[in-house]
Protein backbone atom coordinates (compact mmCIF):
# COMPACT_ATOMS: atom_id res chain seq x y z
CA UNK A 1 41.16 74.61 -50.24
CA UNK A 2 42.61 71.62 -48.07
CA UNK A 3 41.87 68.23 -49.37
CA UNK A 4 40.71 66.29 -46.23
CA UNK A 5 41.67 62.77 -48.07
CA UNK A 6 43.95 64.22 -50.89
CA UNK A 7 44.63 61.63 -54.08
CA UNK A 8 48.57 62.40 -53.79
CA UNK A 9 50.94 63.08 -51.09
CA UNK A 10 54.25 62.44 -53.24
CA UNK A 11 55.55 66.08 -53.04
CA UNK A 12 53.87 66.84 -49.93
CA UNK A 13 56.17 64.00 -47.90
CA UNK A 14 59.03 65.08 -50.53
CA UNK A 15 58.95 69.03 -49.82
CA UNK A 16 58.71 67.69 -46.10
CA UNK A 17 61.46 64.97 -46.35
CA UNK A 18 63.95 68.05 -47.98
CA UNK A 19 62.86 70.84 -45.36
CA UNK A 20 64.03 68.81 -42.60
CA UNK A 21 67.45 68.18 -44.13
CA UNK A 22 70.87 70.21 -43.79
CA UNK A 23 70.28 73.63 -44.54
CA UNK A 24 72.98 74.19 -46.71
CA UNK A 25 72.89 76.94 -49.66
CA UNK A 26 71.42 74.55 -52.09
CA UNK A 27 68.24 74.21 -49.47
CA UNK A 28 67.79 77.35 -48.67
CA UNK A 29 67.47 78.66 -52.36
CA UNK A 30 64.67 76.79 -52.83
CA UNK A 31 62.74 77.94 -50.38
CA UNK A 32 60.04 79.16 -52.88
CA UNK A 33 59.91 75.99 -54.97
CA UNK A 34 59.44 73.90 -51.49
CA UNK A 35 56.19 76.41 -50.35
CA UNK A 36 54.59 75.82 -54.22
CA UNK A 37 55.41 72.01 -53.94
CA UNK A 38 53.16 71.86 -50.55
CA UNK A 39 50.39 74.38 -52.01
CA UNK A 40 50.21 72.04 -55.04
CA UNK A 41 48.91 68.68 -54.07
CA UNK A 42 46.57 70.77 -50.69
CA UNK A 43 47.15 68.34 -48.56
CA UNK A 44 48.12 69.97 -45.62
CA UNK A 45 45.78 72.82 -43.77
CA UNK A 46 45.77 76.88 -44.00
CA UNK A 47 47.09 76.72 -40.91
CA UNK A 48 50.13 74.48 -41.23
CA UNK A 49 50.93 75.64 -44.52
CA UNK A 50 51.20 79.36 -43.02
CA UNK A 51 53.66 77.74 -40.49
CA UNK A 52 55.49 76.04 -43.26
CA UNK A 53 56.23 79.13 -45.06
CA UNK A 54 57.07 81.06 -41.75
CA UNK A 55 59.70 77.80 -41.21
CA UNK A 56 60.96 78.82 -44.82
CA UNK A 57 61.10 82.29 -44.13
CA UNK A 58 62.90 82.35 -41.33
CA UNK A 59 65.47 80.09 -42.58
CA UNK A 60 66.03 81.80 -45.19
CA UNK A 61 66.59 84.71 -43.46
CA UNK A 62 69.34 83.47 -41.27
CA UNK A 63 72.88 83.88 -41.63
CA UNK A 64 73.78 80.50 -43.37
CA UNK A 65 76.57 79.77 -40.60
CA UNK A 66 73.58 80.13 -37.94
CA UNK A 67 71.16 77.90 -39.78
CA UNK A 68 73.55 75.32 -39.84
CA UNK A 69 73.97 75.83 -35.98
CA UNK A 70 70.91 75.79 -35.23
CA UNK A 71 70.42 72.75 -37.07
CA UNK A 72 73.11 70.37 -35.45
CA UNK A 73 72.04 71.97 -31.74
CA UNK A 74 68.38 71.01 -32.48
CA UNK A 75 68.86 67.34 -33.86
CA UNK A 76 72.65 66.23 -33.05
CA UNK A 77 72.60 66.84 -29.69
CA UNK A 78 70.19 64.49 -27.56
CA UNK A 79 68.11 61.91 -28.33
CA UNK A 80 64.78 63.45 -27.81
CA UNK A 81 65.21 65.50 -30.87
CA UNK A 82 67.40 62.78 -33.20
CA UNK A 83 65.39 62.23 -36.67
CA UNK A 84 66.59 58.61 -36.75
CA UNK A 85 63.23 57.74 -35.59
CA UNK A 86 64.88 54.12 -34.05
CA UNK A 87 66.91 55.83 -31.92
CA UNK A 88 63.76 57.18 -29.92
CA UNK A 89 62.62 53.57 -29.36
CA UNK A 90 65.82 51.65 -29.30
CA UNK A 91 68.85 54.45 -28.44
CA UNK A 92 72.06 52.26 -28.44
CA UNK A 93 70.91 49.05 -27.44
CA UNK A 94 70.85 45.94 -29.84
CA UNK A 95 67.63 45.84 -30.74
CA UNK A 96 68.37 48.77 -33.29
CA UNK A 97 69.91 47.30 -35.69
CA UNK A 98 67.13 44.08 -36.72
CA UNK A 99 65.22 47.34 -36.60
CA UNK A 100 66.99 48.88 -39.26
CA UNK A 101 67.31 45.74 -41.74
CA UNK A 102 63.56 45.23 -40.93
CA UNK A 103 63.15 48.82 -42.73
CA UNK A 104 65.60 48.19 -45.84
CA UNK A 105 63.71 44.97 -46.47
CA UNK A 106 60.76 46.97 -46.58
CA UNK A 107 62.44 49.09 -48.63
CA UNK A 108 63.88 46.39 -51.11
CA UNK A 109 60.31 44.49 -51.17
CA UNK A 110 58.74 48.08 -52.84
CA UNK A 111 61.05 47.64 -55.27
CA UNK A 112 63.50 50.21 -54.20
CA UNK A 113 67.40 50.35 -53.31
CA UNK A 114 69.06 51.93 -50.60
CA UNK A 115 71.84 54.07 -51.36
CA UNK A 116 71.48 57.37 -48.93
CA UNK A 117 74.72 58.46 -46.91
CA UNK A 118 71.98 58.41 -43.64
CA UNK A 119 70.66 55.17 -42.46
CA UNK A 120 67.44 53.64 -43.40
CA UNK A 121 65.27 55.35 -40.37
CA UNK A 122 66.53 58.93 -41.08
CA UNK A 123 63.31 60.89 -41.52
CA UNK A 124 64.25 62.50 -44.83
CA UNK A 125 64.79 59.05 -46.00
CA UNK A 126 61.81 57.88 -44.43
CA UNK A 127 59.56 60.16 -45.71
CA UNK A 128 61.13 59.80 -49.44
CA UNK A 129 60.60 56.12 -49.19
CA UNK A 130 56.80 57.50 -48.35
CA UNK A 131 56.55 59.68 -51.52
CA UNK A 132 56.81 56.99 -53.94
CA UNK A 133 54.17 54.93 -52.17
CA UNK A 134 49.78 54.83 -52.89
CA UNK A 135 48.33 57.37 -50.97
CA UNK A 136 46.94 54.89 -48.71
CA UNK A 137 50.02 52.96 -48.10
CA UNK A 138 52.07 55.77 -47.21
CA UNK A 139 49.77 56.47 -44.55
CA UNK A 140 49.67 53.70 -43.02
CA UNK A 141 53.44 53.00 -43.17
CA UNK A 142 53.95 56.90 -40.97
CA UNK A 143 51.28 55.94 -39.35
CA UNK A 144 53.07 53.37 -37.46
CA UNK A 145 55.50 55.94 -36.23
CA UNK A 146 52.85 58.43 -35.12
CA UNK A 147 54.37 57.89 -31.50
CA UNK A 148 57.70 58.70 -32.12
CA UNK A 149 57.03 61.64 -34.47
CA UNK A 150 54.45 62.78 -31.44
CA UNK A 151 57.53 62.44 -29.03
CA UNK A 152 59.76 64.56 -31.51
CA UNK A 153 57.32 66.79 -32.00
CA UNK A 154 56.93 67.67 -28.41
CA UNK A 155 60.84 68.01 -27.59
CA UNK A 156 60.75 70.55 -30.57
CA UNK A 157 58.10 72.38 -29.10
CA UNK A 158 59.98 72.55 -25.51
CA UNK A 159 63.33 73.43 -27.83
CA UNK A 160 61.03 76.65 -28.99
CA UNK A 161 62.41 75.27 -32.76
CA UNK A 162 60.65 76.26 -35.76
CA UNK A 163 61.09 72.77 -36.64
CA UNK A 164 58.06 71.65 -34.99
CA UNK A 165 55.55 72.62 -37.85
CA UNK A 166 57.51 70.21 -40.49
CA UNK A 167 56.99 67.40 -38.04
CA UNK A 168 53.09 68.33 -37.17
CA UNK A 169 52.85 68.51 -40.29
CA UNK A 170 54.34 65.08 -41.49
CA UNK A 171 51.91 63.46 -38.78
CA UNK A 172 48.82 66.35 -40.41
CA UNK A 173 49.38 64.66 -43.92
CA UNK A 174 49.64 60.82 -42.75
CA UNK A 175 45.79 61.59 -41.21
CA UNK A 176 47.75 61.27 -37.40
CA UNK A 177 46.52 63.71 -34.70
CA UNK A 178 49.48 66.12 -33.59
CA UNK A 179 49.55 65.74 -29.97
CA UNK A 180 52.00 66.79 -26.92
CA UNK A 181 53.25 63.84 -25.03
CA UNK A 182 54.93 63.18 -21.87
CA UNK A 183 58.66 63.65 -22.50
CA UNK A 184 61.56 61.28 -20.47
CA UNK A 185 64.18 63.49 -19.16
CA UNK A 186 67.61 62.77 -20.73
CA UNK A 187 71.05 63.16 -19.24
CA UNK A 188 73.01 66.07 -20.41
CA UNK A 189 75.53 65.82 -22.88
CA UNK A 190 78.59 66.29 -20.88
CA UNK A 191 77.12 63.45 -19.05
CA UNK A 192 76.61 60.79 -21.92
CA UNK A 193 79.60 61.68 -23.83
CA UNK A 194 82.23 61.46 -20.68
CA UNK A 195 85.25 58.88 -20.31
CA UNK A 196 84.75 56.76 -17.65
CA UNK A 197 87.84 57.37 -15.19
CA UNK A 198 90.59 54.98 -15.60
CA UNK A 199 90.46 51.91 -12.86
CA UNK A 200 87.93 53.89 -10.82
CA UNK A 201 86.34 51.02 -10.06
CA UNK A 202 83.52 48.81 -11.91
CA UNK A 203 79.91 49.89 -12.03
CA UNK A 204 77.23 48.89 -10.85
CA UNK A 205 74.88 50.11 -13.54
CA UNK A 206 72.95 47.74 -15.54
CA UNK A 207 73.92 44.92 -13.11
CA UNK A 208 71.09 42.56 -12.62
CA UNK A 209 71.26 43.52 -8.38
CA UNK A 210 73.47 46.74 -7.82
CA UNK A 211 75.39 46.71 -4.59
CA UNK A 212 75.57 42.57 -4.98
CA UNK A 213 78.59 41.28 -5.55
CA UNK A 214 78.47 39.84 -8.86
CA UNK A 215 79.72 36.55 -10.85
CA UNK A 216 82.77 37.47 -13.16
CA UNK A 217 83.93 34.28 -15.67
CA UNK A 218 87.32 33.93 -16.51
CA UNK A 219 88.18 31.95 -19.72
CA UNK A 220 91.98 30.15 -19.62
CA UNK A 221 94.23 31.22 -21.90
CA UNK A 222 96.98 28.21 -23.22
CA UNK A 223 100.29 29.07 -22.27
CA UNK A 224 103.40 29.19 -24.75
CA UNK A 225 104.21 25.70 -23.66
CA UNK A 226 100.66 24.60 -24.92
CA UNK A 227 100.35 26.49 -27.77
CA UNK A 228 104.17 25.39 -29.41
CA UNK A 229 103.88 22.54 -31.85
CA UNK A 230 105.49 19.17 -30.01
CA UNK A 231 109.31 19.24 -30.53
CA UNK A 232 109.54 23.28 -31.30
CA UNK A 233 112.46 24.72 -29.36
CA UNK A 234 110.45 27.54 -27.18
């Protein structure tokens, strides 16, 4: 029986939090205790919870070397499918990081230090911050991110990853609708990760009006002469 507004999510958004970590051994042999965790507190629908244990199965099923794999290829490699949710809404830029102390005060005002090896808006870490909040609260906190986990969602859906049922079902349990959005193309890899050739010229990119020349400040640097204490033999 699914609980349309269940009095617990804590090892719902904990079973959730763990199933989209590393597959490493440890993981994958529990497996069973991850499906009974989810079953317990009914939070989530027949449905999803059939697609849950499918994720499990299948998982556990692969050859561990090819789990792993498949892991790093489906969140490592672009931004569309990164589970450091800021990075869908920020990427690079500097807006990120108030972003991220924003979410370890909220963190610190629950009552709760940060000592994970993943930043602050990892969704394991994310969702474990979750578990240990009132029913209600924990809603609305994922709630917030109900657009980005929408966007993730959808890139794991045009991925074909299995993955896409843990994050339906993260948005399922915070009371979100699980809906396909409109997905931004992203460069390919090779392009984003490639050295810029050496003196190949400067680029116009980002410039406030490409194809303008553009104002380029020089600050003077002392010479020896100014810089040697009066009377020092240069």
């Amino acid at each position: 029986m699914f609980k349309k507004n269940p009095t617990s999510v804590r090892l719902t958004l904990r079973a959730l939090g763990y199933l989209l970590s590393y597959p490493d051994a440890q993981l994958r042999s529990v497996m069973p205790q991850l499906i009974d965790a989810l079953q317990l507190e009914q939070a989530l629908t027949p449905e999803r919870m059939a697609e849950l244990a499918a994720v499990c199965q299948h998982l556990a099923a692969l050859d561990p070397l090819e789990a792993e794999a498949r892991y790093v290829d489906h969140f490592d490699r672009g931004r569309q499918t990164s589970l450091h949710l800021f990075e869908h809404v920020h990427g690079d830029s500097r807006d990120r990081g108030p972003a991220l102390i924003d979410l370890l005060q909220t963190y610190d005002k629950a009552g709760l230090q940060f000592e994970a090896e993943e930043l602050p808006d990892h969704l394991p870490v994310v969702l474990e911050f979750a578990s240990t909040q009132p029913v209600e609260v924990a809603r609305e906190f994922l709630g917030e991110m109900a657009h980005i986990l929408n966007a993730l969602f959808s890139a794991l859906v045009a991925r074909g990853s299995p993955y896409a049922s843990v994050i339906a079902a993260v948005l399922e349990v915070s009371g979100q609708r699980v809906q396909s959005v409109a997905l931004t193309p992203e460069p390919p890899m090779d392009e984003v990760w490639a050295e810029p050739e050496a003196f190949g010229g400067c680029s116009t990119q980002g410039q406030a009006k490409p194809d303008q020349p553009q104002p380029v400040h020089f600050v003077r640097t002392p010479s020896r002469a100014e810089r040697a204490p009066e009377g020092a033999a240069l």
